[in-house]
PDB file of N, CA and C in Angstrom:
ATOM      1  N   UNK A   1       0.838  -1.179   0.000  1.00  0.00           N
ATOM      2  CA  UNK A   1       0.000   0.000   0.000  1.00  0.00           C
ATOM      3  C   UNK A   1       0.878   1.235   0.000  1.00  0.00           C
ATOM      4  N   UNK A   2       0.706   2.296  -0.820  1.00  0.00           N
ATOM      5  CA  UNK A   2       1.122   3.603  -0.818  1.00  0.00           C
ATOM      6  C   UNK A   2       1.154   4.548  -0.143  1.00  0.00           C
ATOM      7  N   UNK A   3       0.432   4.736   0.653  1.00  0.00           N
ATOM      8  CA  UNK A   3      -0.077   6.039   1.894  1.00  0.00           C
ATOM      9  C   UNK A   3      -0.923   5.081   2.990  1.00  0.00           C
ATOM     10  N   UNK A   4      -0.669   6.083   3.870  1.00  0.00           N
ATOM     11  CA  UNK A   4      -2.000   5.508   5.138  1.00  0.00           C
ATOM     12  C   UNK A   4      -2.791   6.394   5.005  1.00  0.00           C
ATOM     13  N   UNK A   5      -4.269   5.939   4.895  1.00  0.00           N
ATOM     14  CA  UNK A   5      -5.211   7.032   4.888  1.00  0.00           C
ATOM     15  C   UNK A   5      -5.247   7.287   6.292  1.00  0.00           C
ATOM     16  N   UNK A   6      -6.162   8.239   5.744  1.00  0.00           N
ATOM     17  CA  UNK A   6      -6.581   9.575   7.201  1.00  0.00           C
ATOM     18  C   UNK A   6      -7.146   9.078   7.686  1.00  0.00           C
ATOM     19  N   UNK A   7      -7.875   9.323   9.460  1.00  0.00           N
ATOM     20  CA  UNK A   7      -8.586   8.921   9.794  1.00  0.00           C
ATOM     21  C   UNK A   7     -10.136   8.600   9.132  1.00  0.00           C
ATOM     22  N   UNK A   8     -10.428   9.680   8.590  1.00  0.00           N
ATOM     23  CA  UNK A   8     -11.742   9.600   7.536  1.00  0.00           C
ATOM     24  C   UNK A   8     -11.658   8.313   7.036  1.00  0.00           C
ATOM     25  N   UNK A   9     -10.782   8.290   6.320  1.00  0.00           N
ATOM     26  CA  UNK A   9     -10.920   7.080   5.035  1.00  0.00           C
ATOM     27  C   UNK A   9     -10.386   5.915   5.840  1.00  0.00           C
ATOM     28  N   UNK A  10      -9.665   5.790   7.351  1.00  0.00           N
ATOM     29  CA  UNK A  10      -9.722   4.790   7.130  1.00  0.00           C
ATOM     30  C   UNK A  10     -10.769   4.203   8.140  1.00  0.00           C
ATOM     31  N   UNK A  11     -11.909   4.709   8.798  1.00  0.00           N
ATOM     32  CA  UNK A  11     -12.862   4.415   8.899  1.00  0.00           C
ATOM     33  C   UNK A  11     -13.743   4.117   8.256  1.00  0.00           C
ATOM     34  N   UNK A  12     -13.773   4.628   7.002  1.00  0.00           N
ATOM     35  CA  UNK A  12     -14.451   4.192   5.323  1.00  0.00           C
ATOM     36  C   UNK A  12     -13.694   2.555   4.950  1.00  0.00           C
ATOM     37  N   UNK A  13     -13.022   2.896   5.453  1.00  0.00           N
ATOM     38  CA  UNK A  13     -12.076   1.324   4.923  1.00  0.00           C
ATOM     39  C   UNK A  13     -12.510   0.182   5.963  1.00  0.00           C
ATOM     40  N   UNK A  14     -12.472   0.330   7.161  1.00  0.00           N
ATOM     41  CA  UNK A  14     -13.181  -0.262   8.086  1.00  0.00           C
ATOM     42  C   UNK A  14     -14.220  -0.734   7.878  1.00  0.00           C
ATOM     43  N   UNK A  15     -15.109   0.211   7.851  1.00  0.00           N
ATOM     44  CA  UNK A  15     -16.527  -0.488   7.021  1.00  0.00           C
ATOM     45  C   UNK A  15     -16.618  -1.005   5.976  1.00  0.00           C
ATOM     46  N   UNK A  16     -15.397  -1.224   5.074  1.00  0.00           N
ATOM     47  CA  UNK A  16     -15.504  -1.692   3.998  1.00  0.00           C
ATOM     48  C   UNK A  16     -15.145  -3.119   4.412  1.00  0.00           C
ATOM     49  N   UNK A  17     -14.260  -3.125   4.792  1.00  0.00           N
ATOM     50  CA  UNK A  17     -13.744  -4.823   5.627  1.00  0.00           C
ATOM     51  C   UNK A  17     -14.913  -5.246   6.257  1.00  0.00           C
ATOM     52  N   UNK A  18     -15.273  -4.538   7.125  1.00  0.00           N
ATOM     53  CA  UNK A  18     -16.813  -5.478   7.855  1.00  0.00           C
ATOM     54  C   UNK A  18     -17.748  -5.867   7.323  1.00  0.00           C
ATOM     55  N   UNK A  19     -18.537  -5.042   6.004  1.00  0.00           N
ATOM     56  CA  UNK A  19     -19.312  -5.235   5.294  1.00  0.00           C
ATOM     57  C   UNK A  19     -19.215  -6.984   4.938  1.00  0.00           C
ATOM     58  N   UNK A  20     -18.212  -6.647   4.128  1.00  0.00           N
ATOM     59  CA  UNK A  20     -17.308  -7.798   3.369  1.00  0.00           C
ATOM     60  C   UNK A  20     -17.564  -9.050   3.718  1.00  0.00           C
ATOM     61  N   UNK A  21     -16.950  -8.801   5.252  1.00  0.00           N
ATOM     62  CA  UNK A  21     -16.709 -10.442   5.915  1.00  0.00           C
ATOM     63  C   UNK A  21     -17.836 -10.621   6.114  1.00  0.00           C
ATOM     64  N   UNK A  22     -19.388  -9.884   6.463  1.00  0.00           N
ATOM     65  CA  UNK A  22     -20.393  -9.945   7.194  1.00  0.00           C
ATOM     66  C   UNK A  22     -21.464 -10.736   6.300  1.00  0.00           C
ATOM     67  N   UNK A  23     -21.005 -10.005   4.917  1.00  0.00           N
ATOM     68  CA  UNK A  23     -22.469 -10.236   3.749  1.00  0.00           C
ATOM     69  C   UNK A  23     -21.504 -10.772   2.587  1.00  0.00           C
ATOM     70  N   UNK A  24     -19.683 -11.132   2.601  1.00  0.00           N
ATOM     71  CA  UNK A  24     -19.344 -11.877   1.229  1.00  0.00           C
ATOM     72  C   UNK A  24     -19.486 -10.862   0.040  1.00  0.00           C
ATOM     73  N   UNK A  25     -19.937 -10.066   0.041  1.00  0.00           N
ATOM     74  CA  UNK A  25     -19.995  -9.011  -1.688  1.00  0.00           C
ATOM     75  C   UNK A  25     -19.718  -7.451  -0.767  1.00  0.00           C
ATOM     76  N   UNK A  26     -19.677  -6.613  -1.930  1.00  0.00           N
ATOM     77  CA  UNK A  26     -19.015  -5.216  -1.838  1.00  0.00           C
ATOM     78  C   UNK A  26     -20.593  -4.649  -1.147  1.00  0.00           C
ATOM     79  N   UNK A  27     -20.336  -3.693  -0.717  1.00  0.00           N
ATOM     80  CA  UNK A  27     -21.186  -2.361  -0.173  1.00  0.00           C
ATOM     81  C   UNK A  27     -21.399  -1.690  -1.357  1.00  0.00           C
ATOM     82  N   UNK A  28     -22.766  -0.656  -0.935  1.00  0.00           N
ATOM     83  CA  UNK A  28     -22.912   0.143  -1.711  1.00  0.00           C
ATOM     84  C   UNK A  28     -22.332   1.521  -1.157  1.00  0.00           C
ATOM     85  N   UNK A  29     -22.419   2.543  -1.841  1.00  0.00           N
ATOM     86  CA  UNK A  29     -21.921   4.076  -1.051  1.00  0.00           C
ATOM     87  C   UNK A  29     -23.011   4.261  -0.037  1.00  0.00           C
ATOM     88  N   UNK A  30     -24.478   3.749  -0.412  1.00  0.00           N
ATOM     89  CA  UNK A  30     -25.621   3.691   0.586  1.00  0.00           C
ATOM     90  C   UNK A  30     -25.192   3.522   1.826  1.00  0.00           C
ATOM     91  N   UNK A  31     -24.843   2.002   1.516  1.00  0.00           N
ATOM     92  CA  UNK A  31     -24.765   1.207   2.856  1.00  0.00           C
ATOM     93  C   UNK A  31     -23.499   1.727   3.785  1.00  0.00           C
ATOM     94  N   UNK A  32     -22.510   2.329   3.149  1.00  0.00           N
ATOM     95  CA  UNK A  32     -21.189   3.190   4.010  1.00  0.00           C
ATOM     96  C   UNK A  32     -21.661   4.302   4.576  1.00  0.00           C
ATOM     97  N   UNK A  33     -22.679   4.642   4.030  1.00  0.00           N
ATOM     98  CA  UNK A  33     -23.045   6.092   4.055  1.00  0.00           C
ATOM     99  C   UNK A  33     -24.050   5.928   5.241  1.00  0.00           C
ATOM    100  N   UNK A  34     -25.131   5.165   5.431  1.00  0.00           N
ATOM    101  CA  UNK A  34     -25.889   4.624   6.607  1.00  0.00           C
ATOM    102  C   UNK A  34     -24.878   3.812   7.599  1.00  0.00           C
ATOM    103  N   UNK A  35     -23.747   3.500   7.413  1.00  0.00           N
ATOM    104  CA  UNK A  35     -22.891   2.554   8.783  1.00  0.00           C
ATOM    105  C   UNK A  35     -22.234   3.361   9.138  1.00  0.00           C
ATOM    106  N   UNK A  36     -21.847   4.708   8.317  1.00  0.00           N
ATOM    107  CA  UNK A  36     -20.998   5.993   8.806  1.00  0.00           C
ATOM    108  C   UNK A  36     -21.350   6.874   9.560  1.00  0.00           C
ATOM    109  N   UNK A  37     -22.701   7.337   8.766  1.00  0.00           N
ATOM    110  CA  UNK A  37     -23.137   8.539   9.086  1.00  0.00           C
ATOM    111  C   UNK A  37     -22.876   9.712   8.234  1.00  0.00           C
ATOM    112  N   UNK A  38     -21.866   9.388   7.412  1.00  0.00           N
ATOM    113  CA  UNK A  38     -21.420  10.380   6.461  1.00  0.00           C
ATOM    114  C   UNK A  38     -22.056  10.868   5.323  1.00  0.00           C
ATOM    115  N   UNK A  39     -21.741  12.100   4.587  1.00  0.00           N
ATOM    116  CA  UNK A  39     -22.725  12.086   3.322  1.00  0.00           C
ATOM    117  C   UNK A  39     -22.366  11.015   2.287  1.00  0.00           C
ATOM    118  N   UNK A  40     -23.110  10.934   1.613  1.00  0.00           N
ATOM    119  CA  UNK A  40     -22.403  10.218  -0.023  1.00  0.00           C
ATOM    120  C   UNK A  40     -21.421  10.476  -0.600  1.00  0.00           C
ATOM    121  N   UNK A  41     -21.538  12.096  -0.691  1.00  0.00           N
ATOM    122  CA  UNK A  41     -20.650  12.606  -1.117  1.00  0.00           C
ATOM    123  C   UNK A  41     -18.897  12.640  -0.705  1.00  0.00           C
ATOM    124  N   UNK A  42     -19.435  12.551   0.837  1.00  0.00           N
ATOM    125  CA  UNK A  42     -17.554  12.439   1.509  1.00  0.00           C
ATOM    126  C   UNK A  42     -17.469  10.702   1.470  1.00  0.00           C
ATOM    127  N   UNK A  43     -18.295   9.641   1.309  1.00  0.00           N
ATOM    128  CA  UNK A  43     -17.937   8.707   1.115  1.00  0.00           C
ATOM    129  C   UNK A  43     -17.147   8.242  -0.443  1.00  0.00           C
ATOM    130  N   UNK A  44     -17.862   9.381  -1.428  1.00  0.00           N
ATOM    131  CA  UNK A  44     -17.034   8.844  -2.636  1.00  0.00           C
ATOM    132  C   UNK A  44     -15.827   9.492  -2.369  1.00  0.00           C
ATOM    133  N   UNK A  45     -15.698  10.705  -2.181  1.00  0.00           N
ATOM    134  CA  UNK A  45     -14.727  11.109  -1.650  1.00  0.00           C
ATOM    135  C   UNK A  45     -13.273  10.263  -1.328  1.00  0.00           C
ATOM    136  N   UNK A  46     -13.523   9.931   0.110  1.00  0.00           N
ATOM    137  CA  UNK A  46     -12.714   8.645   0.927  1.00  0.00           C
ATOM    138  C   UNK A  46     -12.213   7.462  -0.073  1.00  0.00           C
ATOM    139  N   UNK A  47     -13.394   6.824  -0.805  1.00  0.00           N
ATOM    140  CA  UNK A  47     -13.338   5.886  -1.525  1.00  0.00           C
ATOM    141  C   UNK A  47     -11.966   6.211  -2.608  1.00  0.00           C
ATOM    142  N   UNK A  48     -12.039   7.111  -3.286  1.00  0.00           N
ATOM    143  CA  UNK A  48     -11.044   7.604  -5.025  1.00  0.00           C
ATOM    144  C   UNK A  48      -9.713   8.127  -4.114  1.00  0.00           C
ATOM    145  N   UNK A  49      -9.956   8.662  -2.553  1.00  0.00           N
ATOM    146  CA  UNK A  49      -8.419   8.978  -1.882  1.00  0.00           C
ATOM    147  C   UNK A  49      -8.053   7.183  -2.125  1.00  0.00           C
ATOM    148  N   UNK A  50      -8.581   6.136  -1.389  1.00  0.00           N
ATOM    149  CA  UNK A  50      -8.250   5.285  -0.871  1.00  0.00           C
ATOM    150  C   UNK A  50      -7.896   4.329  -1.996  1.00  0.00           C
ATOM    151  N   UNK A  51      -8.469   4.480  -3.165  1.00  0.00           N
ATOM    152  CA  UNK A  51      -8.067   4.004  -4.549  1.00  0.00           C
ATOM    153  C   UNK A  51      -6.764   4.448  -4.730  1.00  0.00           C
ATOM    154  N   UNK A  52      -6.461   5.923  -4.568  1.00  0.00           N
ATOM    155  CA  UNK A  52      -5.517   6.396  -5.163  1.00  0.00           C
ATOM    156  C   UNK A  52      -3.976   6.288  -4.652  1.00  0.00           C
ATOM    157  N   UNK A  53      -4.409   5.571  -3.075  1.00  0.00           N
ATOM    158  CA  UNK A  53      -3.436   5.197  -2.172  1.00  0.00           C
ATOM    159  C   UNK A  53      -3.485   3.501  -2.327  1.00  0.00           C
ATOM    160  N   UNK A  54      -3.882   2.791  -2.766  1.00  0.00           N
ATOM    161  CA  UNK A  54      -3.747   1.364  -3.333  1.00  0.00           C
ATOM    162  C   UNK A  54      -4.324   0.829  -2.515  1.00  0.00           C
ATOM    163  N   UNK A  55      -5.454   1.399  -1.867  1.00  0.00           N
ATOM    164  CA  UNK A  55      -5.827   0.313  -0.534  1.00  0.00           C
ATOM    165  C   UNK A  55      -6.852  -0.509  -1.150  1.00  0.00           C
ATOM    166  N   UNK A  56      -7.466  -0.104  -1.872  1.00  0.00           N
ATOM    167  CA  UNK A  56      -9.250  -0.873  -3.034  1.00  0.00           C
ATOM    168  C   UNK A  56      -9.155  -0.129  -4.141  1.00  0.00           C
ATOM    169  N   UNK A  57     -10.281  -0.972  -5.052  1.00  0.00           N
ATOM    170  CA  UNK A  57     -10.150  -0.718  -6.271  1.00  0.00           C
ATOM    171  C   UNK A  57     -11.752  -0.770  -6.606  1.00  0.00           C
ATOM    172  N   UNK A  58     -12.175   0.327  -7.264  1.00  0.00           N
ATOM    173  CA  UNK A  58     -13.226   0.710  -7.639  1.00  0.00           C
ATOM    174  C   UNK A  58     -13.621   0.423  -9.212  1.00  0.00           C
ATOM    175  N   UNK A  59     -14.804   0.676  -9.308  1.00  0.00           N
ATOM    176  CA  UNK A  59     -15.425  -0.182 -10.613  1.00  0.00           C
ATOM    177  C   UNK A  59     -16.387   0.752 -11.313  1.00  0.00           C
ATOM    178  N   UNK A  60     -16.122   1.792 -12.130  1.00  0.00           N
ATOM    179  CA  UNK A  60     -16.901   2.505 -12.983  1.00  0.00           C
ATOM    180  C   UNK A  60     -17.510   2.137 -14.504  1.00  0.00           C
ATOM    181  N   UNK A  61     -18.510   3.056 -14.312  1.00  0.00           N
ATOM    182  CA  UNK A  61     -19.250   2.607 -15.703  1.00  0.00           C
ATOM    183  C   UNK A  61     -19.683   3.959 -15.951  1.00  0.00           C
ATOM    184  N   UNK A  62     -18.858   4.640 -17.604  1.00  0.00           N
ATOM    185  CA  UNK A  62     -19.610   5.703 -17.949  1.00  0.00           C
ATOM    186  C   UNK A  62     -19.126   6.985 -16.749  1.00  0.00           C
ATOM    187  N   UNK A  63     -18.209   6.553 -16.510  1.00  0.00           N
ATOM    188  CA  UNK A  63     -17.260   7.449 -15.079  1.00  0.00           C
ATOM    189  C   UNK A  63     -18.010   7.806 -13.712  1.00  0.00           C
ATOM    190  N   UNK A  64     -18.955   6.439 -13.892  1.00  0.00           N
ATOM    191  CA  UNK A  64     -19.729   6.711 -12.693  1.00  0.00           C
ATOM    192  C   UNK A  64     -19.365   5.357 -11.910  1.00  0.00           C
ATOM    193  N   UNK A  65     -19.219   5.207 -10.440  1.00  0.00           N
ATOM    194  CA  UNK A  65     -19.329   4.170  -9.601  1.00  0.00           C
ATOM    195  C   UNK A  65     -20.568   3.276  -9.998  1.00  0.00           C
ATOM    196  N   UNK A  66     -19.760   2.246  -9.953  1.00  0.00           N
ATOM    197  CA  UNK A  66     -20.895   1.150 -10.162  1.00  0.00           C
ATOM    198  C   UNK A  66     -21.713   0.724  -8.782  1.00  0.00           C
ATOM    199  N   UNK A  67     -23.037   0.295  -8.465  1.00  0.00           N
ATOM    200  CA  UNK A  67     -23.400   0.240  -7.063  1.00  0.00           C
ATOM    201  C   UNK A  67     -22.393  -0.633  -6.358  1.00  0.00           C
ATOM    202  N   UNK A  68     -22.289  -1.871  -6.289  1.00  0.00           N
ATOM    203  CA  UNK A  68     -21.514  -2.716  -6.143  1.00  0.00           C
ATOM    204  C   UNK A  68     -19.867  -2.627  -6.373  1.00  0.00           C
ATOM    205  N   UNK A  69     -19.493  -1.740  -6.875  1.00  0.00           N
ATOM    206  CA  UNK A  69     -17.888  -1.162  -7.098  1.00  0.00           C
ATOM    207  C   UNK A  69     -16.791  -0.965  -6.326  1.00  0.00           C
ATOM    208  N   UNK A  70     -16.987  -1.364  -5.235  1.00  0.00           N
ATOM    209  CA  UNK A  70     -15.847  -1.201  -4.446  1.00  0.00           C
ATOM    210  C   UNK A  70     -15.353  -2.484  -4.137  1.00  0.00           C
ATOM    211  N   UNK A  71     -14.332  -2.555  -4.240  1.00  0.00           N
ATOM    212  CA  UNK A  71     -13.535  -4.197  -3.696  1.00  0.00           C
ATOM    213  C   UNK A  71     -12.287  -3.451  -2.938  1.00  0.00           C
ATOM    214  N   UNK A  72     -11.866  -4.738  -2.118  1.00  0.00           N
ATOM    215  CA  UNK A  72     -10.703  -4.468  -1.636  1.00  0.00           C
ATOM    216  C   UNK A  72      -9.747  -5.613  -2.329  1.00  0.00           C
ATOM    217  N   UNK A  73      -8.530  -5.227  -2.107  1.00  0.00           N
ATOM    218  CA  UNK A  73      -7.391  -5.620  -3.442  1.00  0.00           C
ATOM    219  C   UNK A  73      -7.645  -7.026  -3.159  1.00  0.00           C
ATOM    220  N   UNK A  74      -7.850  -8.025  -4.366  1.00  0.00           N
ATOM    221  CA  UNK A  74      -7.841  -9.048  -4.502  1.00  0.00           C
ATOM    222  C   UNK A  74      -9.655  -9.488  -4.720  1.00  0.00           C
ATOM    223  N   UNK A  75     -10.166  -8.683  -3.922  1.00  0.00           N
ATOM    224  CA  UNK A  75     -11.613  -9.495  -4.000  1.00  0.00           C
ATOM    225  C   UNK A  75     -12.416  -9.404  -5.081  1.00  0.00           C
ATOM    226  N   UNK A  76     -11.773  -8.671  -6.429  1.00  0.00           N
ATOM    227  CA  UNK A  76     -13.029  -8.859  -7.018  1.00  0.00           C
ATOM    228  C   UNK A  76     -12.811  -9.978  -7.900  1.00  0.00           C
ATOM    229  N   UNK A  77     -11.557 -10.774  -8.117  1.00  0.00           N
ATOM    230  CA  UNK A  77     -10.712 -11.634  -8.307  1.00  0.00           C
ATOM    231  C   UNK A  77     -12.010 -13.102  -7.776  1.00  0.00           C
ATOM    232  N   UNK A  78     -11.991 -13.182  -6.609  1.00  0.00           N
ATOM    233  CA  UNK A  78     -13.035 -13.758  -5.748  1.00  0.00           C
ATOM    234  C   UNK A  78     -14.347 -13.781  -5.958  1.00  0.00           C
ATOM    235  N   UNK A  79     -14.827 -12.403  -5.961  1.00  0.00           N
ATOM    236  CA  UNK A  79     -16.111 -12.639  -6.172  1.00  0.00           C
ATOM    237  C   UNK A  79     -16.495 -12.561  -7.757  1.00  0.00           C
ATOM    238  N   UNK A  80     -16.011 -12.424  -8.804  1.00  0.00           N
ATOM    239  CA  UNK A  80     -16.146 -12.909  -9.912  1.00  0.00           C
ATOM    240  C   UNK A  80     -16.007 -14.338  -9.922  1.00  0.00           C
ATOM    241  N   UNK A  81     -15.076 -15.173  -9.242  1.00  0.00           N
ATOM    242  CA  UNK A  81     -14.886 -16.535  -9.577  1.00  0.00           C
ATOM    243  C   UNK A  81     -16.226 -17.656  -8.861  1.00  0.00           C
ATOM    244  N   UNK A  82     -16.820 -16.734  -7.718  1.00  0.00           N
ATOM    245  CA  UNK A  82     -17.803 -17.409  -6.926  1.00  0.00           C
ATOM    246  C   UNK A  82     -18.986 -17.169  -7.983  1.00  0.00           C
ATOM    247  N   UNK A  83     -19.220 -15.538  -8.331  1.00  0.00           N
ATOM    248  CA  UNK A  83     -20.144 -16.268  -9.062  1.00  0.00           C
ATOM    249  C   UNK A  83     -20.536 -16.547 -10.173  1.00  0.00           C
ATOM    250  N   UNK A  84     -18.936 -16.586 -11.153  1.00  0.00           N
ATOM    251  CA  UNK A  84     -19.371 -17.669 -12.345  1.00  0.00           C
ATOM    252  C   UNK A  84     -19.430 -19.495 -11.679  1.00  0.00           C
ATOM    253  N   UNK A  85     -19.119 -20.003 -10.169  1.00  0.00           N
ATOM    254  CA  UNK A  85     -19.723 -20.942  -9.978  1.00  0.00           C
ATOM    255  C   UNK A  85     -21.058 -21.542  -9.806  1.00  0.00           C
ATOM    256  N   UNK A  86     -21.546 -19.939  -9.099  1.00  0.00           N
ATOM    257  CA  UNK A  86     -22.920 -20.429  -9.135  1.00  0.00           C
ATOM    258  C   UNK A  86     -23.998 -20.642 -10.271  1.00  0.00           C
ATOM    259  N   UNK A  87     -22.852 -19.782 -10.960  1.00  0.00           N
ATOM    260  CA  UNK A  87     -24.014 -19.935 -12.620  1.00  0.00           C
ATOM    261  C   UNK A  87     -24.009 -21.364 -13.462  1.00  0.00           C
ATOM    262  N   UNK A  88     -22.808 -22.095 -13.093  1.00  0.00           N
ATOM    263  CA  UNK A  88     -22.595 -23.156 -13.251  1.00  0.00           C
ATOM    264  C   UNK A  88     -23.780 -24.199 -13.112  1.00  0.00           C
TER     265      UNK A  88
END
């Protein structure tokens, strides 16, 4: 990883790990945004610092966040592979 985020983000990051382990798939900015308290807005925020410091990796469409777009490094690796099993 490149930088340590700030406290902000890495309480954004926090919730991003808990989400994770809790429910297996990514958060939405919703759901950070209701476990934070924060606006949306400082959650995308946090999110593109925390990209930009190598901590997760985000998923746009049309230069917009995808709902589901946030992974942390390695997982989307994971959750792509789970669920082309289930389609199986």
């Amino acid at each position: 990883m490149n930088k340590k985020p700030s406290g902000q983000q890495a309480w954004v990051l926090r919730e991003v790990k808990k989400f994770v382990s809790a429910n297996g798939y990514s958060p939405t900015v919703t759901d950070l945004s209701g476990a934070t308290g924060l606006q949306k807005t400082s959650i995308i925020y946090a999110l593109k610092r925390l990209e930009a410091k190598g901590h997760l990796e985000l998923e746009y469409k049309n230069d917009r966040l995808v709902a589901r777009g946030i992974f942390l490094l390695g997982q989307r690796d994971n959750t792509m592979e789970h669920f082309q099993c289930q389609a199986l």
